[in-house]
N, C-alpha and C. Protein backbone atom coordinates (compact mmCIF):
# COMPACT_ATOMS: atom_id res chain seq x y z
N UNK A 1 1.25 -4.97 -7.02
CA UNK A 1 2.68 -4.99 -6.91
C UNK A 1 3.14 -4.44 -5.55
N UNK A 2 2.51 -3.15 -4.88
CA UNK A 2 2.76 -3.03 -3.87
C UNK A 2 2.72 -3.82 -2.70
N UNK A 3 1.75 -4.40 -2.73
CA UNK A 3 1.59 -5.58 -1.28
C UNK A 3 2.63 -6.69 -1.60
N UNK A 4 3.02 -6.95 -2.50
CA UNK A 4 4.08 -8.19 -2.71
C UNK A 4 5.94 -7.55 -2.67
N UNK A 5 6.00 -6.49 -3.04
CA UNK A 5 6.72 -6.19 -2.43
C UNK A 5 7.28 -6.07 -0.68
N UNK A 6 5.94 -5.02 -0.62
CA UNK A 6 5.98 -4.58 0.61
C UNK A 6 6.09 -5.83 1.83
N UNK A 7 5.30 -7.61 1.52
CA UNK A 7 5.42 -8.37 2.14
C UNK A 7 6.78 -8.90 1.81
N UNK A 8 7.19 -8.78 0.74
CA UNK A 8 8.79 -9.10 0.63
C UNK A 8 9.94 -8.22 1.70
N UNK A 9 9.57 -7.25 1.83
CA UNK A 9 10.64 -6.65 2.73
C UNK A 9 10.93 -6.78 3.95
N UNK A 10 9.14 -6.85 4.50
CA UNK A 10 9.12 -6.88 5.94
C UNK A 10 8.83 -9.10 6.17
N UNK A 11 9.43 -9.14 5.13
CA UNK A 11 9.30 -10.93 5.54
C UNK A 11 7.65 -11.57 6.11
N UNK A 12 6.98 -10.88 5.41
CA UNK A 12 5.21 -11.43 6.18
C UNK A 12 4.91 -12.32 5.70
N UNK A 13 3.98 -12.87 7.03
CA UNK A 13 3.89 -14.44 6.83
C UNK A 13 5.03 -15.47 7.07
N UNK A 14 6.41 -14.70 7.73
CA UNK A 14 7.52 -15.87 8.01
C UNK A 14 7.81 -15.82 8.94
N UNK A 15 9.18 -16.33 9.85
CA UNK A 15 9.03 -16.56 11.52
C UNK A 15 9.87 -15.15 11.15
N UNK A 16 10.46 -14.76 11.06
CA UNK A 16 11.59 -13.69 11.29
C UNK A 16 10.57 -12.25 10.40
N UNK A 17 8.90 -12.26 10.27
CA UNK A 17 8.33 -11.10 10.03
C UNK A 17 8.56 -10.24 10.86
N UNK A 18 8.18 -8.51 10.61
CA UNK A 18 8.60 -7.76 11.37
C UNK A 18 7.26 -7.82 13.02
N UNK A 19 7.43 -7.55 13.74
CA UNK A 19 6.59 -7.38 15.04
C UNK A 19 5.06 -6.36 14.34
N UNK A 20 5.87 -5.35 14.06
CA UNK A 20 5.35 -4.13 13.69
C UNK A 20 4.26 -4.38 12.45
N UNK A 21 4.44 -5.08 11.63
CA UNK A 21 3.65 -5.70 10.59
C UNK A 21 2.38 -6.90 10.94
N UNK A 22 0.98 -6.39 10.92
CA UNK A 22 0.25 -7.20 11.48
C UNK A 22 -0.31 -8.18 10.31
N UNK A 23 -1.04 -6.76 9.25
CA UNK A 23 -2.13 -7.32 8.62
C UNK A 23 -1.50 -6.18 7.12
N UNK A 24 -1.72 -6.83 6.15
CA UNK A 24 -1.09 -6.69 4.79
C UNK A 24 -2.20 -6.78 3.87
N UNK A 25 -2.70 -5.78 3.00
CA UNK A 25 -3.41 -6.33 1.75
C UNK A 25 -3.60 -5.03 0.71
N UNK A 26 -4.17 -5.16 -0.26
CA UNK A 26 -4.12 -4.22 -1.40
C UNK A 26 -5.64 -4.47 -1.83
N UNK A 27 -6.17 -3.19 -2.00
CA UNK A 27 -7.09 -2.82 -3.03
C UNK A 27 -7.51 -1.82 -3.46
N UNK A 28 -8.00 -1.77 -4.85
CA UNK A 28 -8.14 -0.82 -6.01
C UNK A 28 -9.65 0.64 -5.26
N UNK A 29 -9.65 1.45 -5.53
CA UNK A 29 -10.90 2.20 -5.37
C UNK A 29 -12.50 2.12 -6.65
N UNK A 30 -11.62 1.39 -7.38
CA UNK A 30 -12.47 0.88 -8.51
C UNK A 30 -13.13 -0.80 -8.43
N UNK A 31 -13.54 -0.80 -9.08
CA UNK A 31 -14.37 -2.60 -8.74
C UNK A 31 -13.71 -2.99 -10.19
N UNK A 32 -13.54 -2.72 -11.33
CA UNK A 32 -13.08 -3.41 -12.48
C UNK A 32 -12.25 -4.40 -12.59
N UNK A 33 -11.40 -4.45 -12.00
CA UNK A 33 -10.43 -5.49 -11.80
C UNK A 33 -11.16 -6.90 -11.01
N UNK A 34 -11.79 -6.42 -9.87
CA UNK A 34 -12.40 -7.35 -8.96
C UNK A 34 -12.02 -9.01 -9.19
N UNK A 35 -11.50 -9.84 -8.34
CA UNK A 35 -11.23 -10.94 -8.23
C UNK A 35 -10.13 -11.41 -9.59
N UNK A 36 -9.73 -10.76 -10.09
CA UNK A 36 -8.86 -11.09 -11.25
C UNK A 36 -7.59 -10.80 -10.43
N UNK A 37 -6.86 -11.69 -11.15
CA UNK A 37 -5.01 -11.80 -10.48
C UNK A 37 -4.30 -10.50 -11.03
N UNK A 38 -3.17 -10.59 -10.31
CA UNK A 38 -1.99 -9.39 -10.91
C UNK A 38 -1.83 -9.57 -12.64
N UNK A 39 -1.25 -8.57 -13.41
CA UNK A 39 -1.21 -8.47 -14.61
C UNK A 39 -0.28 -9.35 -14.68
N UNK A 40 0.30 -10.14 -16.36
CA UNK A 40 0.99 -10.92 -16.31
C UNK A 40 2.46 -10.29 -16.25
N UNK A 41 2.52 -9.31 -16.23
CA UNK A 41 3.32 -8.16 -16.33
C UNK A 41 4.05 -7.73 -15.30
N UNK A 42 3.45 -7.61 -14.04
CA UNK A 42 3.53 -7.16 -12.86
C UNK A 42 4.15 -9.00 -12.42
N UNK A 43 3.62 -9.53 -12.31
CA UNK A 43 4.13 -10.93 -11.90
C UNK A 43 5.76 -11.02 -12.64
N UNK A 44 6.00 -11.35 -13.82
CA UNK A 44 7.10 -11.44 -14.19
C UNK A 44 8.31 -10.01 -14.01
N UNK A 45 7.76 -9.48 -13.93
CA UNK A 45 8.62 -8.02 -12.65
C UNK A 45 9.13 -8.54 -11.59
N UNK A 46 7.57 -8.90 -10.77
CA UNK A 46 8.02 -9.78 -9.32
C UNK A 46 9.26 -10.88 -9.78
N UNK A 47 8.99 -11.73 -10.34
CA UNK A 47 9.96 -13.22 -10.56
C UNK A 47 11.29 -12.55 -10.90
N UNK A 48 11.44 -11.64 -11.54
CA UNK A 48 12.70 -11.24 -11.72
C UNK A 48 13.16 -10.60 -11.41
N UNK A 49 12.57 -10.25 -9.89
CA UNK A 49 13.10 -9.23 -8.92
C UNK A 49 13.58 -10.38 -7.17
N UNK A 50 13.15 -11.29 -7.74
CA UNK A 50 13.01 -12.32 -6.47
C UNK A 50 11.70 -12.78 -5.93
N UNK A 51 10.55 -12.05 -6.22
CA UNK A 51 9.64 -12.29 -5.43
C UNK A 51 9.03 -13.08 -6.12
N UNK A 52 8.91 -14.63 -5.64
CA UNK A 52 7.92 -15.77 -6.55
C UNK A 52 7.04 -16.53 -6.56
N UNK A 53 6.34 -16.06 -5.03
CA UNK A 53 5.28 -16.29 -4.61
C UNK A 53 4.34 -15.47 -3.57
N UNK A 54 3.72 -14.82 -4.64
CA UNK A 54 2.95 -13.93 -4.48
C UNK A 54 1.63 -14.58 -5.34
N UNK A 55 0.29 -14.35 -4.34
CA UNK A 55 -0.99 -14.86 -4.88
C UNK A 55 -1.83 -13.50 -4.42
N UNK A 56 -2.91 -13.10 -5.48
CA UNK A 56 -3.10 -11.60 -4.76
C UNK A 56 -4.74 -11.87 -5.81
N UNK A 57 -5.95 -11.80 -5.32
CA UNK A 57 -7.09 -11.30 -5.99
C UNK A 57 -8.01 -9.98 -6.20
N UNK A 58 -7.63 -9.29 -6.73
CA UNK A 58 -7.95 -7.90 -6.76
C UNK A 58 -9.65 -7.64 -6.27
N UNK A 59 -9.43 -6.59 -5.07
CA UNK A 59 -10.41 -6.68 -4.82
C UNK A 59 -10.54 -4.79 -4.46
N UNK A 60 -12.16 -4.65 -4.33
CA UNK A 60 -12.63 -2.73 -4.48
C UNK A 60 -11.92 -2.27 -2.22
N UNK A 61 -11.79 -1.19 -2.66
CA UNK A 61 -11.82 -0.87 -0.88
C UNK A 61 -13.00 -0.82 -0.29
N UNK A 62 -13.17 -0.90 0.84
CA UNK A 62 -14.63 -0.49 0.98
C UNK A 62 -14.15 -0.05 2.71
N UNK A 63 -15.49 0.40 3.06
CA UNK A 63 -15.32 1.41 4.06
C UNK A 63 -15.10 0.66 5.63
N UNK A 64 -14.44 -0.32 5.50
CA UNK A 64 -14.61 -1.24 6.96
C UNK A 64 -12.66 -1.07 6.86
N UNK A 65 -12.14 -1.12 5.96
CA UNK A 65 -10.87 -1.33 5.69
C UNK A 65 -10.42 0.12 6.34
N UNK A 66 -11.09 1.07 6.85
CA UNK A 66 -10.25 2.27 7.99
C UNK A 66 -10.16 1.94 9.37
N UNK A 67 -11.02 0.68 9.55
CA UNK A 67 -10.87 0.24 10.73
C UNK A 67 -10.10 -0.60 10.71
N UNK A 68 -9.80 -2.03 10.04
CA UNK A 68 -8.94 -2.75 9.66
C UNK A 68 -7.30 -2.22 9.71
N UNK A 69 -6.95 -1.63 8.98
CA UNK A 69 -5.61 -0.66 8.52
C UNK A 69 -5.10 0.73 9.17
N UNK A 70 -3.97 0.77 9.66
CA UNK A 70 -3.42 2.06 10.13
C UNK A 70 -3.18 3.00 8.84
N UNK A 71 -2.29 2.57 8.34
CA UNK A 71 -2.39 3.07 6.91
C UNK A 71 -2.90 2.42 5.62
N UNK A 72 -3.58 3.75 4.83
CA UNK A 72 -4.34 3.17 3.78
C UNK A 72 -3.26 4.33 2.76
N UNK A 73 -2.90 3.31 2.08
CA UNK A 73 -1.48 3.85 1.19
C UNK A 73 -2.30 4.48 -0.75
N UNK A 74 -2.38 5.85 -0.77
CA UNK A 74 -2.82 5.89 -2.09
C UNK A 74 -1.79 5.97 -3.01
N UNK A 75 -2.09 5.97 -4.00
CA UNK A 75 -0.94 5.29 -5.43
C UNK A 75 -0.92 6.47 -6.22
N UNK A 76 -2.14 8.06 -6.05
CA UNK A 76 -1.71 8.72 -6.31
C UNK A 76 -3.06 9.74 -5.96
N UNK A 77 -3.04 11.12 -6.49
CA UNK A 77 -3.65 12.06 -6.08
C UNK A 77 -5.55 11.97 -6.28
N UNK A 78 -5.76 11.59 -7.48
CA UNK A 78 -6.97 11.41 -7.35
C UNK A 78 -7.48 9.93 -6.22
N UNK A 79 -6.80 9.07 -6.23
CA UNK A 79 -7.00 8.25 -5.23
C UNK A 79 -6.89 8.79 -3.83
N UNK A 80 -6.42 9.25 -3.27
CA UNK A 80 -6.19 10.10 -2.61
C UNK A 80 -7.43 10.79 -2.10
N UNK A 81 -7.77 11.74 -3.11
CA UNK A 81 -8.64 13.04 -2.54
C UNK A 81 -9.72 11.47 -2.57
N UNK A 82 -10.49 10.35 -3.03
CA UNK A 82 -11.44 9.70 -3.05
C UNK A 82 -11.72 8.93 -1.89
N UNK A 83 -10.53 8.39 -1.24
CA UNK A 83 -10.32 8.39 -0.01
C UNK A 83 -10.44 8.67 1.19
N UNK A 84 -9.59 10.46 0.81
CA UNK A 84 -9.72 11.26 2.54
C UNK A 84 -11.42 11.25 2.26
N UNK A 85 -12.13 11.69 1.27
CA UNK A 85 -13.41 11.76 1.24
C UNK A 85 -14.03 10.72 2.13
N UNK A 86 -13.81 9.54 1.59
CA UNK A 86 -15.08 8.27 1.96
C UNK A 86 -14.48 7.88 3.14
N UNK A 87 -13.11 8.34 3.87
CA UNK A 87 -13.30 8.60 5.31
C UNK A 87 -13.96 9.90 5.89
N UNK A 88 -13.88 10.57 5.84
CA UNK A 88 -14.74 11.92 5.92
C UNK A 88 -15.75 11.26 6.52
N UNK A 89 -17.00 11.30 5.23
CA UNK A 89 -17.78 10.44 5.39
C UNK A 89 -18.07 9.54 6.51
N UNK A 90 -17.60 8.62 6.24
CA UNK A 90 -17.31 7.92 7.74
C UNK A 90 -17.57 8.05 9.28
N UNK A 91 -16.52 9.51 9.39
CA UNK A 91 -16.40 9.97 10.46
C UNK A 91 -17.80 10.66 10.70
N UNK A 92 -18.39 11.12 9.78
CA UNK A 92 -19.62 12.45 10.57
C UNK A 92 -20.51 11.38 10.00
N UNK A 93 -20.59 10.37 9.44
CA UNK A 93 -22.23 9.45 9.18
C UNK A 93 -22.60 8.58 10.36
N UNK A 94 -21.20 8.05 11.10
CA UNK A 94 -20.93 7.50 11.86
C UNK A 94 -20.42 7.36 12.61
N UNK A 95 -20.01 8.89 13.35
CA UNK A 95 -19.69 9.16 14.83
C UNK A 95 -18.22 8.23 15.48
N UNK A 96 -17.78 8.24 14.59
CA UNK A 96 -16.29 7.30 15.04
C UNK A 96 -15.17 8.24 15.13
N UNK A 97 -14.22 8.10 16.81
CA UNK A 97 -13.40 9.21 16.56
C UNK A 97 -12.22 8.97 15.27
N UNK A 98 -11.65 10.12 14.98
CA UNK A 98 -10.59 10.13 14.14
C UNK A 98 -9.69 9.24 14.56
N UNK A 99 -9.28 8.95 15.77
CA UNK A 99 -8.15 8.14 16.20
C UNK A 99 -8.01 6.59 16.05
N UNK A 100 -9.29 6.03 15.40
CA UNK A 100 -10.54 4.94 15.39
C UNK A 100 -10.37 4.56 13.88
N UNK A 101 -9.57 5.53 13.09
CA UNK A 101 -9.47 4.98 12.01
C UNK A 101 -8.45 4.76 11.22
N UNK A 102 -7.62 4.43 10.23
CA UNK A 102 -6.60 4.76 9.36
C UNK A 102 -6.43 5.68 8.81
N UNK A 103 -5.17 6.60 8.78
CA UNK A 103 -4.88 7.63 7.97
C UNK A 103 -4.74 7.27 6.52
N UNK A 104 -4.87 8.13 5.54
CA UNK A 104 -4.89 7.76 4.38
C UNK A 104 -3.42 8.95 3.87
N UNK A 105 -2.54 8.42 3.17
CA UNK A 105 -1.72 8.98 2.74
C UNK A 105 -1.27 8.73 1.59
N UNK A 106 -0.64 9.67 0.81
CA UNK A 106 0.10 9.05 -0.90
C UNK A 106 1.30 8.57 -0.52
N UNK A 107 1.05 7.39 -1.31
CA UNK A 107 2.02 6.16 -0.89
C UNK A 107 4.01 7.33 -1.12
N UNK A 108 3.76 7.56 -2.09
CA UNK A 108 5.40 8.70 -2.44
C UNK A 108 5.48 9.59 -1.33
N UNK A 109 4.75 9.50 0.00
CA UNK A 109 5.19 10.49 0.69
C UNK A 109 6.26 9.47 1.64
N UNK A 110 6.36 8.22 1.70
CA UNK A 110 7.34 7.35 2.07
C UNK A 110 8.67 7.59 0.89
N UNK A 111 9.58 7.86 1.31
CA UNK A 111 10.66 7.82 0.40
C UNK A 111 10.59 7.85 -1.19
N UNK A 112 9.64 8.92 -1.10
CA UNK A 112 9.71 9.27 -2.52
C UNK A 112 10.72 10.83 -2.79
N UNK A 113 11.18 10.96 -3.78
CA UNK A 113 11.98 11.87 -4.07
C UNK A 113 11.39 13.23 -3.88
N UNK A 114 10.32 13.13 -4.18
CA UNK A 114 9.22 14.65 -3.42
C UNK A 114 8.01 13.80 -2.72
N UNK A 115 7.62 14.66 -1.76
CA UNK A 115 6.71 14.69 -0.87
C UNK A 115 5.38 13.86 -2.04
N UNK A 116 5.44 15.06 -3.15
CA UNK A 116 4.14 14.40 -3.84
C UNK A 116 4.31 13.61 -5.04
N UNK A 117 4.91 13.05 -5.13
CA UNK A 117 5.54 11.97 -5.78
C UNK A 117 4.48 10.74 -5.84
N UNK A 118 3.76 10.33 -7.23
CA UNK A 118 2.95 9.38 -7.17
C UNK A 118 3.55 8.46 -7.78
N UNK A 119 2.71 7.70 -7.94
CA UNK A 119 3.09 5.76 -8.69
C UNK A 119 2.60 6.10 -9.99
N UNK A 120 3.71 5.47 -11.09
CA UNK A 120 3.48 5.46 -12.32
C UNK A 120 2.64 4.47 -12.31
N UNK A 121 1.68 5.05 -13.22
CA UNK A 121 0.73 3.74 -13.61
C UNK A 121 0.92 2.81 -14.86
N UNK A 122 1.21 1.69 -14.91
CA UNK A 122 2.27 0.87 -15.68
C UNK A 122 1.38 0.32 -16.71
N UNK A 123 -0.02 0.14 -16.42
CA UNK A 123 -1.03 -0.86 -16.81
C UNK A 123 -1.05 -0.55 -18.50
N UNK A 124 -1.39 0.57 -19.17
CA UNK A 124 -1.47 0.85 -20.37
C UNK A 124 0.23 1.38 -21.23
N UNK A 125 1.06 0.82 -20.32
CA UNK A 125 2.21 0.91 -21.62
C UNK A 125 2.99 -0.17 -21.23
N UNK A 126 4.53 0.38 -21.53
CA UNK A 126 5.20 -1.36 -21.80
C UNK A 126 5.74 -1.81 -20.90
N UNK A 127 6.53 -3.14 -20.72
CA UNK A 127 7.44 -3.87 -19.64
C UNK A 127 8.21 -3.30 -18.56
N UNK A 128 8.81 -1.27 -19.75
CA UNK A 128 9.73 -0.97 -18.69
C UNK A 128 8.69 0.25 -17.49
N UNK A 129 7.41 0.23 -17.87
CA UNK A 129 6.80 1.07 -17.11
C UNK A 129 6.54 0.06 -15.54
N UNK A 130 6.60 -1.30 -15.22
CA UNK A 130 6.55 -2.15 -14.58
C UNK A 130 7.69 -1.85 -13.66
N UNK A 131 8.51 -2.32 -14.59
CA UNK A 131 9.76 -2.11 -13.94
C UNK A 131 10.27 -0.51 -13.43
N UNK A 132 10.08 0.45 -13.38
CA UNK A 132 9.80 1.72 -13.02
C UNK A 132 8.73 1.67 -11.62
N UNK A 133 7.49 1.16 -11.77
CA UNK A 133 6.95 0.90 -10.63
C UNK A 133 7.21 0.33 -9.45
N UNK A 134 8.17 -0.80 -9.57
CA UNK A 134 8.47 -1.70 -9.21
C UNK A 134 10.02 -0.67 -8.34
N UNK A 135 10.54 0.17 -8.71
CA UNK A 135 11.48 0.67 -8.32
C UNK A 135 10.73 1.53 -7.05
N UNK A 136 9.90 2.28 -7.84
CA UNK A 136 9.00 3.00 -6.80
C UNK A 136 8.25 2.31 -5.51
N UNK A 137 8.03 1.08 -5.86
CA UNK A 137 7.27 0.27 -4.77
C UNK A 137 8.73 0.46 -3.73
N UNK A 138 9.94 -0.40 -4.02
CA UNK A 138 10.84 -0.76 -3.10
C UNK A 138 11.25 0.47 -2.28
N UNK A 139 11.41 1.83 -2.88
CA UNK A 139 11.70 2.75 -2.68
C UNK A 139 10.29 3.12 -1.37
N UNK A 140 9.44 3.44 -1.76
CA UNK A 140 8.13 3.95 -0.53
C UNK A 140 7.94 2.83 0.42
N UNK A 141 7.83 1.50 0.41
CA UNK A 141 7.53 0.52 0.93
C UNK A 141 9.17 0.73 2.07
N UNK A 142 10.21 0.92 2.10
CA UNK A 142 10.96 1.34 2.76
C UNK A 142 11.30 2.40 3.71
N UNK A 143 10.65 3.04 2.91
CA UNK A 143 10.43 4.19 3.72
C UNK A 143 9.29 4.38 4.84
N UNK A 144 8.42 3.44 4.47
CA UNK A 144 7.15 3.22 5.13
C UNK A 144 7.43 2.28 6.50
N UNK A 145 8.33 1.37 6.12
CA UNK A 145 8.97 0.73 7.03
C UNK A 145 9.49 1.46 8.16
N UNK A 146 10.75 2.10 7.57
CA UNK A 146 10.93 3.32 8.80
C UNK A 146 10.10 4.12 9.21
N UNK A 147 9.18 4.73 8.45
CA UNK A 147 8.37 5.29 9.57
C UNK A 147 7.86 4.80 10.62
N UNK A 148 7.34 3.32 10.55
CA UNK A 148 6.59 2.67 11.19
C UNK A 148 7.65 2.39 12.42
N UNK A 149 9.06 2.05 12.06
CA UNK A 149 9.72 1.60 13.35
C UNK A 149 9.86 2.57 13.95
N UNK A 150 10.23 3.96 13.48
CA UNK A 150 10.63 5.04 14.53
C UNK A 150 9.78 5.84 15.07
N UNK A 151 8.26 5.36 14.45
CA UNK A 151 7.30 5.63 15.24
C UNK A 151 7.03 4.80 16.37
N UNK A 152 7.30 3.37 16.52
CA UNK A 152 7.64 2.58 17.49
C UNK A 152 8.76 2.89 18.39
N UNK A 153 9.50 3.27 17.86
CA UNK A 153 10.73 3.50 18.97
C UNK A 153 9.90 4.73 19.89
N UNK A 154 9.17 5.75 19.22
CA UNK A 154 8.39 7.09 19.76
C UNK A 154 7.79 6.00 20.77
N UNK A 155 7.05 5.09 21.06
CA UNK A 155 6.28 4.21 21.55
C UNK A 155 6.61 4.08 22.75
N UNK A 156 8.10 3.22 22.78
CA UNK A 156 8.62 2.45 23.25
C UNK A 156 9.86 3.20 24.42
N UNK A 157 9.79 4.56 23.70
CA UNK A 157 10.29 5.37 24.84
C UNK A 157 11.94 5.11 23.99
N UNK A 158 12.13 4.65 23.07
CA UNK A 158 13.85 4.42 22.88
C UNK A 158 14.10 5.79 22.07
């Protein structure tokens, strides 16, 4: 749900996408899901939020995606600590500077109402736990946005 949002806001993949937006994707720290689509759940959220074409195959993170990604967005605290870890890792197995890789952060530290503010996890209860997520996506995915531009403006000297 997050990447389909998040490509909903910043228009990716269209002529009027943001500059700032290169490369977009989502995946789980778990393999269970692997190659299986969004829940049917999460899709009809999307459709009745506007977003109606979204195609997404769930796939595990793996350790090439800190080079790939500036930010690697966690969904909540144990994701998180599993993360900064298997960059850790990374860094002292394989001699790559810190600057060389993606930061890993909890996604609620973008415009979430507290700093540590995680993502409800919707999967094991009902329709309106979706829709709750789905609030939270628009909400951090915005905020993430601004960071990103006014860290560009830092860039750009404006």
């Amino acid at each position: 749900m997050a990447e389909a949002v998040f490509r909903h806001l910043t228009k990716y993949d269209t002529k009027s996408s943001s500059p700032l937006i290169h490369e977009v994707d989502s995946a789980g720290t778990g393999a269970y899901h692997a190659g299986d689509e969004p829940d049917t759940r999460t899709m009809s959220t999307l459709e009745a939020n506007g977003i109606t074409h979204y195609s997404h195959a769930a796939r595990k993170f793996v350790s090439d995606d800190f080079q790939t990604f500036d930010y690697i967005l966690a969904m909540d605290d144990d994701n998180k600590v599993y993360l900064d870890r298997m960059r850790a890792r990374l860094l002292k197995r394989n001699g790559i500077e810190d600057s060389k890789l993606g930061k890993v952060y909890l996604f609620g530290e973008f415009g979430g109402k507290s700093k540590e503010e995680e993502v409800i996890d919707p999967y094991y209860g009902a329709q309106d736990g979706f829709e709750i997520a789905y609030e939270q996506m628009v909400r951090f995915s915005r905020g993430l946005l601004k960071r990103i531009e006014e860290g560009q403006q830092r860039l750009d000297g404006a």
